[in-house]
PDB file of N, CA and C in Angstrom:
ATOM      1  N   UNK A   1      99.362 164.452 131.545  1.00  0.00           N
ATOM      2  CA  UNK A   1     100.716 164.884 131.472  1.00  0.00           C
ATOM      3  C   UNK A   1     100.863 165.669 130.175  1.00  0.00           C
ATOM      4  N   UNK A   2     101.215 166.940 130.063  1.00  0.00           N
ATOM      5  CA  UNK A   2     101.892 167.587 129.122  1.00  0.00           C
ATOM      6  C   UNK A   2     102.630 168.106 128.791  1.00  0.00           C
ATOM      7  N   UNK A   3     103.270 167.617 127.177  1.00  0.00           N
ATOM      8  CA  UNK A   3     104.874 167.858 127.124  1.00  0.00           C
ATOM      9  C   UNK A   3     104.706 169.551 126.514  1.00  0.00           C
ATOM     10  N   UNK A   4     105.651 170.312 126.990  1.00  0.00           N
ATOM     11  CA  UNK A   4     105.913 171.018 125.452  1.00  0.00           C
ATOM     12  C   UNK A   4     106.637 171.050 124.784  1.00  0.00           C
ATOM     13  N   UNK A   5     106.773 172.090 123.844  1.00  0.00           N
ATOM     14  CA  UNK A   5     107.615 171.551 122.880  1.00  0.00           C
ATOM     15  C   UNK A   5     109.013 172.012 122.994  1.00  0.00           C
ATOM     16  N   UNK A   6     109.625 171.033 122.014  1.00  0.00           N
ATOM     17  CA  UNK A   6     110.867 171.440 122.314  1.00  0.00           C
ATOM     18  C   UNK A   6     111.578 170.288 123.697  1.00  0.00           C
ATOM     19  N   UNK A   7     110.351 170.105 124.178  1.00  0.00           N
ATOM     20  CA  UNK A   7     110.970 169.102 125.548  1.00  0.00           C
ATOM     21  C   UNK A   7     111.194 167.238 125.086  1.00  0.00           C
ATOM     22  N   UNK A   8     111.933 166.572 125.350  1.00  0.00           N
ATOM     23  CA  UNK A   8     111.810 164.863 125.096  1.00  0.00           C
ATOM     24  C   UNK A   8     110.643 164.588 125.504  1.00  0.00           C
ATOM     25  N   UNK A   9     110.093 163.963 125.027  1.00  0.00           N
ATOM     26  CA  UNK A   9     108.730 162.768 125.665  1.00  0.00           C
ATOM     27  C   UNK A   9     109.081 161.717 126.300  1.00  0.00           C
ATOM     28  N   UNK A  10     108.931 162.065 127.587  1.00  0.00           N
ATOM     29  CA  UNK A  10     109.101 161.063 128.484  1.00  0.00           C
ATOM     30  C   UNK A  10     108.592 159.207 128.662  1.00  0.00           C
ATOM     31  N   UNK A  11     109.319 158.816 128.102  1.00  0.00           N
ATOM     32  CA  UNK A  11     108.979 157.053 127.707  1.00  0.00           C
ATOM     33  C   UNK A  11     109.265 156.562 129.149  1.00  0.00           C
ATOM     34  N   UNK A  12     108.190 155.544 129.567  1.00  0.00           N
ATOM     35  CA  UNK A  12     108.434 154.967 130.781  1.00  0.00           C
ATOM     36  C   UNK A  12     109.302 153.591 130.354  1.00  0.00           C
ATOM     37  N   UNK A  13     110.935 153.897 131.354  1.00  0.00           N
ATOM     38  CA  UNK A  13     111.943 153.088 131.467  1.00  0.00           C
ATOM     39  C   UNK A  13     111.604 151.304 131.750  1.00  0.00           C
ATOM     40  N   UNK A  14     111.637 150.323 130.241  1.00  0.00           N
ATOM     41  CA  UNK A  14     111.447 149.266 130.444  1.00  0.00           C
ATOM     42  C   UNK A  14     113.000 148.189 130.416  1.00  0.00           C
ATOM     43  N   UNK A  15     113.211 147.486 131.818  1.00  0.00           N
ATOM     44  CA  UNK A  15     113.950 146.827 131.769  1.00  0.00           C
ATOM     45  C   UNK A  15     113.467 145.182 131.831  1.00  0.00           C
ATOM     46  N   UNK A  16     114.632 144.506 131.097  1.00  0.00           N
ATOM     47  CA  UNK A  16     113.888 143.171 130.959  1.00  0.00           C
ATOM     48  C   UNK A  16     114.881 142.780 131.306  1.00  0.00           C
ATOM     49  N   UNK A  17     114.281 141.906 131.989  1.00  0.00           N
ATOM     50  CA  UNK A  17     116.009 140.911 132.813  1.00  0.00           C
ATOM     51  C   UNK A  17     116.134 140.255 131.955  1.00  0.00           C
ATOM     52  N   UNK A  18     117.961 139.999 132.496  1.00  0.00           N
ATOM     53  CA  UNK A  18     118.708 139.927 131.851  1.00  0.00           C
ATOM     54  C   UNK A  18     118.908 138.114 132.321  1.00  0.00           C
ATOM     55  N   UNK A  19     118.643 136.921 130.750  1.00  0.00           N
ATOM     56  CA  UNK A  19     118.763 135.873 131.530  1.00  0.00           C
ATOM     57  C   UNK A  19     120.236 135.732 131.855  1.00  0.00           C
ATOM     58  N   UNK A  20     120.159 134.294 132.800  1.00  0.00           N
ATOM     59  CA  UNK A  20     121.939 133.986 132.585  1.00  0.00           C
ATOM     60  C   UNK A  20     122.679 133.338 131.248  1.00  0.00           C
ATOM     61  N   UNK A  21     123.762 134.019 131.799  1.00  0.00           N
ATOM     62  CA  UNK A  21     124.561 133.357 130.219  1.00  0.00           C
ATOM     63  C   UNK A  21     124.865 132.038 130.933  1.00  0.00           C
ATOM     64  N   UNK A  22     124.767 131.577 129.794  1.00  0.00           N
ATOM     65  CA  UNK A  22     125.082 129.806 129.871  1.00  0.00           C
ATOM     66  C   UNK A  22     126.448 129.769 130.319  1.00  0.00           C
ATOM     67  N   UNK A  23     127.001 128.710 130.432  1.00  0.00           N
ATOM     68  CA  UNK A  23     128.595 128.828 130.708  1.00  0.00           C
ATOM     69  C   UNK A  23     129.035 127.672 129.288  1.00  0.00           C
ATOM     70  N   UNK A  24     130.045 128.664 128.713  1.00  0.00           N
ATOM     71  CA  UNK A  24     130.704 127.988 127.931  1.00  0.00           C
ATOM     72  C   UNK A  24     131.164 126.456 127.801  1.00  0.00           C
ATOM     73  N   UNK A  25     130.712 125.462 126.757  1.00  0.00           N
ATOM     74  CA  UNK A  25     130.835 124.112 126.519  1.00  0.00           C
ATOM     75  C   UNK A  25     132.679 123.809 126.215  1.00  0.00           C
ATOM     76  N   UNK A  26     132.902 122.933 127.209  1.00  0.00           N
ATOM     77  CA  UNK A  26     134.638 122.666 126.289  1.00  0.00           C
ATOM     78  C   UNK A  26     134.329 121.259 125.459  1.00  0.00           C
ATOM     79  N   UNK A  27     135.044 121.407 124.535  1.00  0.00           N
ATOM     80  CA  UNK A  27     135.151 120.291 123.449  1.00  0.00           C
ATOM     81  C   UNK A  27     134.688 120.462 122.281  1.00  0.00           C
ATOM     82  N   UNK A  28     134.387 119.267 121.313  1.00  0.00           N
ATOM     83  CA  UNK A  28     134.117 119.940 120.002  1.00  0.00           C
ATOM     84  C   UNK A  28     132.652 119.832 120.341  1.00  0.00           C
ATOM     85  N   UNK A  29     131.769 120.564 119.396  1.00  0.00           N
ATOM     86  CA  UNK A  29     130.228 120.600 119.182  1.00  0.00           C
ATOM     87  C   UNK A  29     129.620 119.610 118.712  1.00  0.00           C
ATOM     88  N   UNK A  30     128.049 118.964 118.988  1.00  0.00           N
ATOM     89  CA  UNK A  30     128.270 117.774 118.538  1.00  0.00           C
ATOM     90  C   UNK A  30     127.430 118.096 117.449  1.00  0.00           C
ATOM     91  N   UNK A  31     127.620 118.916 116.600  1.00  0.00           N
ATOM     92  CA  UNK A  31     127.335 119.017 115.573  1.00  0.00           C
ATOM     93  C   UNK A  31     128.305 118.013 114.616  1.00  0.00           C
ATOM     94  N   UNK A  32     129.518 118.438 115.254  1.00  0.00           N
ATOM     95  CA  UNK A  32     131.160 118.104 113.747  1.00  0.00           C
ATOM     96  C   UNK A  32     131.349 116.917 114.213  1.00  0.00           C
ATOM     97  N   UNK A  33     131.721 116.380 112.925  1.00  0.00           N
ATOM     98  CA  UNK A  33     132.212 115.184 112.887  1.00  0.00           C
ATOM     99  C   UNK A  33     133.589 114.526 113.941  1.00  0.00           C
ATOM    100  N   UNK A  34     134.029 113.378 114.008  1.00  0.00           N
ATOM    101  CA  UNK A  34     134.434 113.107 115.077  1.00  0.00           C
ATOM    102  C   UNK A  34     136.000 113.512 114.772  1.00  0.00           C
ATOM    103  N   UNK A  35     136.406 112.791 113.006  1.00  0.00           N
ATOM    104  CA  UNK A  35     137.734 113.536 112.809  1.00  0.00           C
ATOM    105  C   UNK A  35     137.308 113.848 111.516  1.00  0.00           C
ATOM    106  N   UNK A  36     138.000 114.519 110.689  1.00  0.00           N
ATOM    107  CA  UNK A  36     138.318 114.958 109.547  1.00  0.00           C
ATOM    108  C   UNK A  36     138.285 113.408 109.180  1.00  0.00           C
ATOM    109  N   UNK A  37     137.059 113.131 107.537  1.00  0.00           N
ATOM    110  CA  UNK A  37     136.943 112.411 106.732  1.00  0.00           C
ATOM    111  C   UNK A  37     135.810 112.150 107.099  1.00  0.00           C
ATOM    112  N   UNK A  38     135.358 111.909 108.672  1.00  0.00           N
ATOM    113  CA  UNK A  38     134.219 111.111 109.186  1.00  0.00           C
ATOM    114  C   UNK A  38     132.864 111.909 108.661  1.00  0.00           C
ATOM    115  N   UNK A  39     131.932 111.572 109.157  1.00  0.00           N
ATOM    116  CA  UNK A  39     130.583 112.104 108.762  1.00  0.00           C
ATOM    117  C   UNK A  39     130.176 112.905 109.643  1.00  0.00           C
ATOM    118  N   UNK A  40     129.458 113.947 109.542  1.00  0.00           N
ATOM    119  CA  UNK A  40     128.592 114.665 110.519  1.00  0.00           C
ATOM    120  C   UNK A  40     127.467 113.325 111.206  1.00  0.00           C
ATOM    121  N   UNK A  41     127.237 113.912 112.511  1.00  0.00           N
ATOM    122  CA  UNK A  41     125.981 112.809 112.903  1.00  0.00           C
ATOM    123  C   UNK A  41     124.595 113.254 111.950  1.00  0.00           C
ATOM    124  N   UNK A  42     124.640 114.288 111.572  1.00  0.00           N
ATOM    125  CA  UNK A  42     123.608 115.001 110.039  1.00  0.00           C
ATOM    126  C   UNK A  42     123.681 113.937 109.167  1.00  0.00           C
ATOM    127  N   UNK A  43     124.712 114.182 108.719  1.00  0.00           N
ATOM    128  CA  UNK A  43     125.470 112.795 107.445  1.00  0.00           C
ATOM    129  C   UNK A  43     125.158 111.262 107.669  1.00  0.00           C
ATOM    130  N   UNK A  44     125.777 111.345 108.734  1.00  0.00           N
ATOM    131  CA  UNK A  44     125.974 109.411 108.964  1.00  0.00           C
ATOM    132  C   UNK A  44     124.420 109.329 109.263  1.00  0.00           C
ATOM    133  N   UNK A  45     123.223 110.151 109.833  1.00  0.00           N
ATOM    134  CA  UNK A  45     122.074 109.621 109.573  1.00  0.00           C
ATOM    135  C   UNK A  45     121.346 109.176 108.203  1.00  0.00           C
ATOM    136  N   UNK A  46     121.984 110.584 107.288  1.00  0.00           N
ATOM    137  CA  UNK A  46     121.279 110.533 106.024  1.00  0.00           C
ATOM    138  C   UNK A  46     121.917 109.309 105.373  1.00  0.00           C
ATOM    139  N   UNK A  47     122.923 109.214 105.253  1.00  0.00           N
ATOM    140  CA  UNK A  47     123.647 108.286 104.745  1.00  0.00           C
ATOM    141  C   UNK A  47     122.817 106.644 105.135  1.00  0.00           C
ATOM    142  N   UNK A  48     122.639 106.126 106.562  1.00  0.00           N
ATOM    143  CA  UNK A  48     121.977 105.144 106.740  1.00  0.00           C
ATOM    144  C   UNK A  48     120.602 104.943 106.367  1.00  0.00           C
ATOM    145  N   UNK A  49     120.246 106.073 106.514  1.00  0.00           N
ATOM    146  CA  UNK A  49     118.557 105.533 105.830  1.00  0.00           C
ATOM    147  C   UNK A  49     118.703 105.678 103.964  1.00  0.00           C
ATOM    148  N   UNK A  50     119.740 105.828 103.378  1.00  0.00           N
ATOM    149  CA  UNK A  50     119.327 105.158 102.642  1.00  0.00           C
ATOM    150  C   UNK A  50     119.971 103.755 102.288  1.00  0.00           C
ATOM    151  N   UNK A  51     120.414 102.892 103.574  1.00  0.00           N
ATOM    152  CA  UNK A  51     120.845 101.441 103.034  1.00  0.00           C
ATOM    153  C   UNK A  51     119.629 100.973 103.376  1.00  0.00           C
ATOM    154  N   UNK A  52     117.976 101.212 103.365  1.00  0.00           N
ATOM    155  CA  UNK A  52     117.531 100.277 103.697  1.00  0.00           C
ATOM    156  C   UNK A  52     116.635 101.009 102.043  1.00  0.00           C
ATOM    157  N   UNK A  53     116.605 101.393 101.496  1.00  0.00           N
ATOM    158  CA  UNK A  53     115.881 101.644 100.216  1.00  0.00           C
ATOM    159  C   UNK A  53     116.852 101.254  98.957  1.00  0.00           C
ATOM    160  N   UNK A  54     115.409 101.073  97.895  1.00  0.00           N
ATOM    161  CA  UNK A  54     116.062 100.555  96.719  1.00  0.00           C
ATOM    162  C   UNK A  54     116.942 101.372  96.077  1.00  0.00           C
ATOM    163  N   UNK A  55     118.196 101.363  95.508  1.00  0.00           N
ATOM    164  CA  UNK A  55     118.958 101.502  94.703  1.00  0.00           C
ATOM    165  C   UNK A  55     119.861 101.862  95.514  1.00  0.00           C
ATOM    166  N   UNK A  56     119.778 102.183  96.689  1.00  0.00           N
ATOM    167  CA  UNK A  56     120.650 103.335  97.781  1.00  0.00           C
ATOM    168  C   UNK A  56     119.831 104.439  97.812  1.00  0.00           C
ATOM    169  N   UNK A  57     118.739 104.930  97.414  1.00  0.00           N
ATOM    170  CA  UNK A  57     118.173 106.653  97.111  1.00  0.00           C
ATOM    171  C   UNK A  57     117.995 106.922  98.676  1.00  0.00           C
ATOM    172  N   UNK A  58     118.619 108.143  98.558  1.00  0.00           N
ATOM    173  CA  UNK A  58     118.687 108.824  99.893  1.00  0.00           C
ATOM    174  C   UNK A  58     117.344 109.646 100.060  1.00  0.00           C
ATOM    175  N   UNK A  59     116.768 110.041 101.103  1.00  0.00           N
ATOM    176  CA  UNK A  59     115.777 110.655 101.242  1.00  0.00           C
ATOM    177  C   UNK A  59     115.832 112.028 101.192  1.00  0.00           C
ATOM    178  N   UNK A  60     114.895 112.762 100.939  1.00  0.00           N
ATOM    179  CA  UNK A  60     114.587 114.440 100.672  1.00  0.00           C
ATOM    180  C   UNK A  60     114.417 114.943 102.247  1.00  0.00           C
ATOM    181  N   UNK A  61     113.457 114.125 102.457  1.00  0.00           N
ATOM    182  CA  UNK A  61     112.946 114.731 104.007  1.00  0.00           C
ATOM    183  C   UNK A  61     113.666 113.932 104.811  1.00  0.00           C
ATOM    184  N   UNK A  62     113.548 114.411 106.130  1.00  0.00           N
ATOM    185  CA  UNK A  62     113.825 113.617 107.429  1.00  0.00           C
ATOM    186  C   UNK A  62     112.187 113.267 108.171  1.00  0.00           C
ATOM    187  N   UNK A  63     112.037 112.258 108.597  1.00  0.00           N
ATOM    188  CA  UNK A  63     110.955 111.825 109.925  1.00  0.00           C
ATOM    189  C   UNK A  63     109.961 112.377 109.895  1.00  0.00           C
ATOM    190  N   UNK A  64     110.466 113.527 110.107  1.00  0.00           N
ATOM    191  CA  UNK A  64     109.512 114.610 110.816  1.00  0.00           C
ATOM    192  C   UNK A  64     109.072 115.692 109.778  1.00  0.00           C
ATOM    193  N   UNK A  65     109.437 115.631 108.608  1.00  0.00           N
ATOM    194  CA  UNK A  65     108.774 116.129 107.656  1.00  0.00           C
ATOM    195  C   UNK A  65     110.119 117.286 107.239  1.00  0.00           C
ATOM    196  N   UNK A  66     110.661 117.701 107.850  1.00  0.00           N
ATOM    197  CA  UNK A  66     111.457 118.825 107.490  1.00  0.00           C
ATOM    198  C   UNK A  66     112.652 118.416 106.573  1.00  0.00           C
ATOM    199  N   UNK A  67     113.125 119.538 105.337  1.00  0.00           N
ATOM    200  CA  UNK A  67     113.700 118.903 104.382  1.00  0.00           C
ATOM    201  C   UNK A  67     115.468 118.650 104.591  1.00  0.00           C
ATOM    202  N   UNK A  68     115.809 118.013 104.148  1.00  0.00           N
ATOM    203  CA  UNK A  68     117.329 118.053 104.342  1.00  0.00           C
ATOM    204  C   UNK A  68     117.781 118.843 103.937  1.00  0.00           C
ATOM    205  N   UNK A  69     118.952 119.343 104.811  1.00  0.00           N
ATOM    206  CA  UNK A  69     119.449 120.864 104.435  1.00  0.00           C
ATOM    207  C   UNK A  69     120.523 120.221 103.133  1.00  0.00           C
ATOM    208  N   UNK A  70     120.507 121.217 101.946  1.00  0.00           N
ATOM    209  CA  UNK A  70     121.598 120.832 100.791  1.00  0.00           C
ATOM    210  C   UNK A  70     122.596 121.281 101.527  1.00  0.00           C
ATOM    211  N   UNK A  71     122.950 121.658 102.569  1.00  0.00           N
ATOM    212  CA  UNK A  71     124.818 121.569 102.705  1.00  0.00           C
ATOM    213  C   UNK A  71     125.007 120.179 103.424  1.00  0.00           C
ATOM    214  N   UNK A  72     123.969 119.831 103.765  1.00  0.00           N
ATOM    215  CA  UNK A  72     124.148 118.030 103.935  1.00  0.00           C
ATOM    216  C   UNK A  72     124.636 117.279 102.857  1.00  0.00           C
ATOM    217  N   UNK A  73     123.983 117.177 102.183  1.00  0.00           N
ATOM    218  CA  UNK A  73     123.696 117.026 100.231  1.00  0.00           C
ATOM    219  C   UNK A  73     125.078 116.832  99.950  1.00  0.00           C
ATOM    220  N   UNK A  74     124.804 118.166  99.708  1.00  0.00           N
ATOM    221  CA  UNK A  74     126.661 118.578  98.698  1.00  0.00           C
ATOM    222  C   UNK A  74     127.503 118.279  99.249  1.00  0.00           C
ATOM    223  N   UNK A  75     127.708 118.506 100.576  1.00  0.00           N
ATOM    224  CA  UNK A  75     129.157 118.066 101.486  1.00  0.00           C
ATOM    225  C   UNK A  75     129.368 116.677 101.312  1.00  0.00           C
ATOM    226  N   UNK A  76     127.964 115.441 101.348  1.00  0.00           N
ATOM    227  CA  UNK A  76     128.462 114.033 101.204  1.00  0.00           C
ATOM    228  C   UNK A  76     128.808 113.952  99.462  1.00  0.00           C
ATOM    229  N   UNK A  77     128.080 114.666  98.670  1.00  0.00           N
ATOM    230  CA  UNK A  77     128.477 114.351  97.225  1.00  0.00           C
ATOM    231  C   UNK A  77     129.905 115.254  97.367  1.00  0.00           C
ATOM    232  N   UNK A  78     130.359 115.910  97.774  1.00  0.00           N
ATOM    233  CA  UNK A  78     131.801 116.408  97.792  1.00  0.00           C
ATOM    234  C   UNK A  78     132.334 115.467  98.322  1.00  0.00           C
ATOM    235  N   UNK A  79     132.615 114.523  99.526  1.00  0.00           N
ATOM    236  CA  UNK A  79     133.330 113.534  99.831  1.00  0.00           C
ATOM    237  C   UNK A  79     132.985 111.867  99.161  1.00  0.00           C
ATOM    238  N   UNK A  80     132.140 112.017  98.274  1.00  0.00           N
ATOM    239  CA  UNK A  80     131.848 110.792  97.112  1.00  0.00           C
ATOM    240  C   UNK A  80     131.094 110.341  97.853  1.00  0.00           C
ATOM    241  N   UNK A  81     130.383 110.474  99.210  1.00  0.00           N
ATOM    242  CA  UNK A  81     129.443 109.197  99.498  1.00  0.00           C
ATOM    243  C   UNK A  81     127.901 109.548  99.296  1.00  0.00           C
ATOM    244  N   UNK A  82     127.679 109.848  98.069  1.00  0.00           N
ATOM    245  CA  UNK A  82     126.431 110.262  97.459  1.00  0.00           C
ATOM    246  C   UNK A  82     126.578 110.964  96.133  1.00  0.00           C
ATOM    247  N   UNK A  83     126.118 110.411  95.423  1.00  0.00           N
ATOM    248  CA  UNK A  83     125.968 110.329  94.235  1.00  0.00           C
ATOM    249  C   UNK A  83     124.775 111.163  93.698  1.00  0.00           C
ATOM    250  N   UNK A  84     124.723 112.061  92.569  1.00  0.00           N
ATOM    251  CA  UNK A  84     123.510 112.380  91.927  1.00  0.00           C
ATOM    252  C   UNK A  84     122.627 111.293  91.455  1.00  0.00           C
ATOM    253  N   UNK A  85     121.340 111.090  91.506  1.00  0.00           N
ATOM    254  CA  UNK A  85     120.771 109.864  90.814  1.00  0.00           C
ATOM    255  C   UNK A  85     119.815 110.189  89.198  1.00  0.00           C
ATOM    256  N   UNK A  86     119.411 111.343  89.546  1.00  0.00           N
ATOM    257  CA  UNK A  86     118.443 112.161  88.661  1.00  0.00           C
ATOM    258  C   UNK A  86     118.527 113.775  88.642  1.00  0.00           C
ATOM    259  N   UNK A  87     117.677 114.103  87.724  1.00  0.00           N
ATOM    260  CA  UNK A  87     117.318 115.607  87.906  1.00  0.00           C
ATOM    261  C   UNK A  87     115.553 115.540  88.258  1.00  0.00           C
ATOM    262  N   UNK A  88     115.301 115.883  89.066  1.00  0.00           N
ATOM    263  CA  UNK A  88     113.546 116.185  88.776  1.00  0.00           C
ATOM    264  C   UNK A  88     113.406 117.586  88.442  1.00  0.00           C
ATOM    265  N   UNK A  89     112.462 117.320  86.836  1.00  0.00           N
ATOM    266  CA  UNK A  89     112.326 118.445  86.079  1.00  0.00           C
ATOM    267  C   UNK A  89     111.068 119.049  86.935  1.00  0.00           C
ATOM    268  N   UNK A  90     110.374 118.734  87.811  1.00  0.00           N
ATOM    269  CA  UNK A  90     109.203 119.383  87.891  1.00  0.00           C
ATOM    270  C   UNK A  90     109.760 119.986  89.725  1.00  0.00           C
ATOM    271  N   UNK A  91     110.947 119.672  90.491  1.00  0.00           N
ATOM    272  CA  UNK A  91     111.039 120.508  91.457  1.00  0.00           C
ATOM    273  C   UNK A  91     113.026 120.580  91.021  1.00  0.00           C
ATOM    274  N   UNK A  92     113.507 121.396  90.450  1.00  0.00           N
ATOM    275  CA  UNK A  92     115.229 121.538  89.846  1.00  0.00           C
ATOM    276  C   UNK A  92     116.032 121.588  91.039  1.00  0.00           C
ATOM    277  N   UNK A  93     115.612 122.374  91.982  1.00  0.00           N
ATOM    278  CA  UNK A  93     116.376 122.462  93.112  1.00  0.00           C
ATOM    279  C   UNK A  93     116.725 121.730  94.338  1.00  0.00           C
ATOM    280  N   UNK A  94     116.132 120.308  94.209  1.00  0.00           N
ATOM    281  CA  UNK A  94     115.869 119.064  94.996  1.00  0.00           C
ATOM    282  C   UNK A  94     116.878 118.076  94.351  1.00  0.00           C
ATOM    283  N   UNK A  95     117.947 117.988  95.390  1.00  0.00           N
ATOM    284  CA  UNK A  95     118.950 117.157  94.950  1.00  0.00           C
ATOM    285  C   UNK A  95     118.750 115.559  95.246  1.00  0.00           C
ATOM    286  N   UNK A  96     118.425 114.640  93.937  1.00  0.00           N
ATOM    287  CA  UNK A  96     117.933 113.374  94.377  1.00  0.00           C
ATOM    288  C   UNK A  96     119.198 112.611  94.126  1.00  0.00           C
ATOM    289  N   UNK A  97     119.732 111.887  95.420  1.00  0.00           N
ATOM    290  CA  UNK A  97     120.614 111.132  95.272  1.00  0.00           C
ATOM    291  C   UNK A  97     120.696 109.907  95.808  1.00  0.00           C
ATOM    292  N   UNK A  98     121.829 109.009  95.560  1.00  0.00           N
ATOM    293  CA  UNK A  98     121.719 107.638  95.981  1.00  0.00           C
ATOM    294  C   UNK A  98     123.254 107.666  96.459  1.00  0.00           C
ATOM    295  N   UNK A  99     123.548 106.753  97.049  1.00  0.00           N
ATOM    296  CA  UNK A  99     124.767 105.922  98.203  1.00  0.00           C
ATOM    297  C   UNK A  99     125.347 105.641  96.547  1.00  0.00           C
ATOM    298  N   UNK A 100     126.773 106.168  97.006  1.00  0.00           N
ATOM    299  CA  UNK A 100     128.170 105.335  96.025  1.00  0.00           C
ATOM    300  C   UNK A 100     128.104 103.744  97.074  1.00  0.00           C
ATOM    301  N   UNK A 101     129.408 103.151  96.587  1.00  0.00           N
ATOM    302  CA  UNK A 101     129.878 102.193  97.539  1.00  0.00           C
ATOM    303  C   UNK A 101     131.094 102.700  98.585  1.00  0.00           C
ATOM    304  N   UNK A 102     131.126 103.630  98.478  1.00  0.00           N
ATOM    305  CA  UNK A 102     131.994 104.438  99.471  1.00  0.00           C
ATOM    306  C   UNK A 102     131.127 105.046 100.706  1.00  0.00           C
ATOM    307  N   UNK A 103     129.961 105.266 100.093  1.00  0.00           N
ATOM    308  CA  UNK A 103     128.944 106.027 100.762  1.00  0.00           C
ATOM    309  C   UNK A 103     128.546 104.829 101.612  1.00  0.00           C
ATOM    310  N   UNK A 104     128.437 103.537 101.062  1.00  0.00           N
ATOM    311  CA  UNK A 104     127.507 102.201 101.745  1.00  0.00           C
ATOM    312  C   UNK A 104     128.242 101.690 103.082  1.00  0.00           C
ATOM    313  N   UNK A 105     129.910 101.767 102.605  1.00  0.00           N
ATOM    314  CA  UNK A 105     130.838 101.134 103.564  1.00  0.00           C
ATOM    315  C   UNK A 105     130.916 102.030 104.749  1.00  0.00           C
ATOM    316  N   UNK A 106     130.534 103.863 104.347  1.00  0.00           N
ATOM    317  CA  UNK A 106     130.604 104.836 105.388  1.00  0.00           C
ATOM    318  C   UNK A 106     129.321 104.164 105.918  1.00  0.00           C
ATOM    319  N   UNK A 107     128.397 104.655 105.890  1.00  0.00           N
ATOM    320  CA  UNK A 107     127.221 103.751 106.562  1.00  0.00           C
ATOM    321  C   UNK A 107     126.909 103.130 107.287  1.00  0.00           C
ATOM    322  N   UNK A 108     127.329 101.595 106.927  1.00  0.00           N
ATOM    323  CA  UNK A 108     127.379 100.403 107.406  1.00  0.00           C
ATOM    324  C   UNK A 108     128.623 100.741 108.873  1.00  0.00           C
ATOM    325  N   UNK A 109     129.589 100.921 108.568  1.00  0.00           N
ATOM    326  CA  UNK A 109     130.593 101.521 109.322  1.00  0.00           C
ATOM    327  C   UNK A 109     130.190 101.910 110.762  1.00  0.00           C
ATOM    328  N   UNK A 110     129.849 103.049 110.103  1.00  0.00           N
ATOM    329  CA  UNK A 110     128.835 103.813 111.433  1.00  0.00           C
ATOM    330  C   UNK A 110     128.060 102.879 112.316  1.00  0.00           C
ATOM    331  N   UNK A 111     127.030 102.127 111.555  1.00  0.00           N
ATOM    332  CA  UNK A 111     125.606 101.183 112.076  1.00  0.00           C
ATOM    333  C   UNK A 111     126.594 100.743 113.246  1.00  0.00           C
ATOM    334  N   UNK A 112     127.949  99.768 113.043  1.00  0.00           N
ATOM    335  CA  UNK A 112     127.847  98.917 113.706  1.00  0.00           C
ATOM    336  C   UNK A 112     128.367  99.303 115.405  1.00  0.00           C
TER     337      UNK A 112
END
């Protein structure tokens, strides 16, 4: 096949189907919390694993190795139920924290 010039180069027309759209979810996402004050199910997990460790220290990672997102973090230290515990000088950006008693009663709360 040859173009000349001046002419478009003819690209062979690729269509990719098109999947279906999902159909829209009604209600809230179960991402968010249930009302305003409550915990994300994010939260109320992090929050419980640390009533079974010493001091309250909440964990960095989850299970499966992947790290906790800091808007987890900050959002429970913005509503007091987590506390700063330390700084670690050798990783700064790793927020190490522990359960207030606000944080323990949210918690426990949840468990039952």
């Amino acid at each position: 096949m040859s173009v000349k010039s001046g002419e478009p180069i003819p690209f062979p027309l690729r269509r990719k189907p098109v999947p279906e759209i999902a159909p829209r979810r009604r209600g809230r996402p179960s991402s968010l919390a249930d009302a305003p004050g409550l915990p994300t199910p994010a939260q109320r997990e992090w929050l419980q694993r640390g009533l079974d460790q010493a001091g309250g220290k909440l964990p960095l990672f989850w299970d499966d190795g992947r790290r906790v997102d800091s808007r987890t973090i900050r959002s429970c230290l913005d509503q007091g139920w987590a506390e700063p515990w330390f700084n670690n000088p050798m990783k700064p950006d790793w927020l190490v924290c522990k359960l207030t008693a606000i944080g323990r009663s949210v918690a426990l709360a949840d468990e039952a």
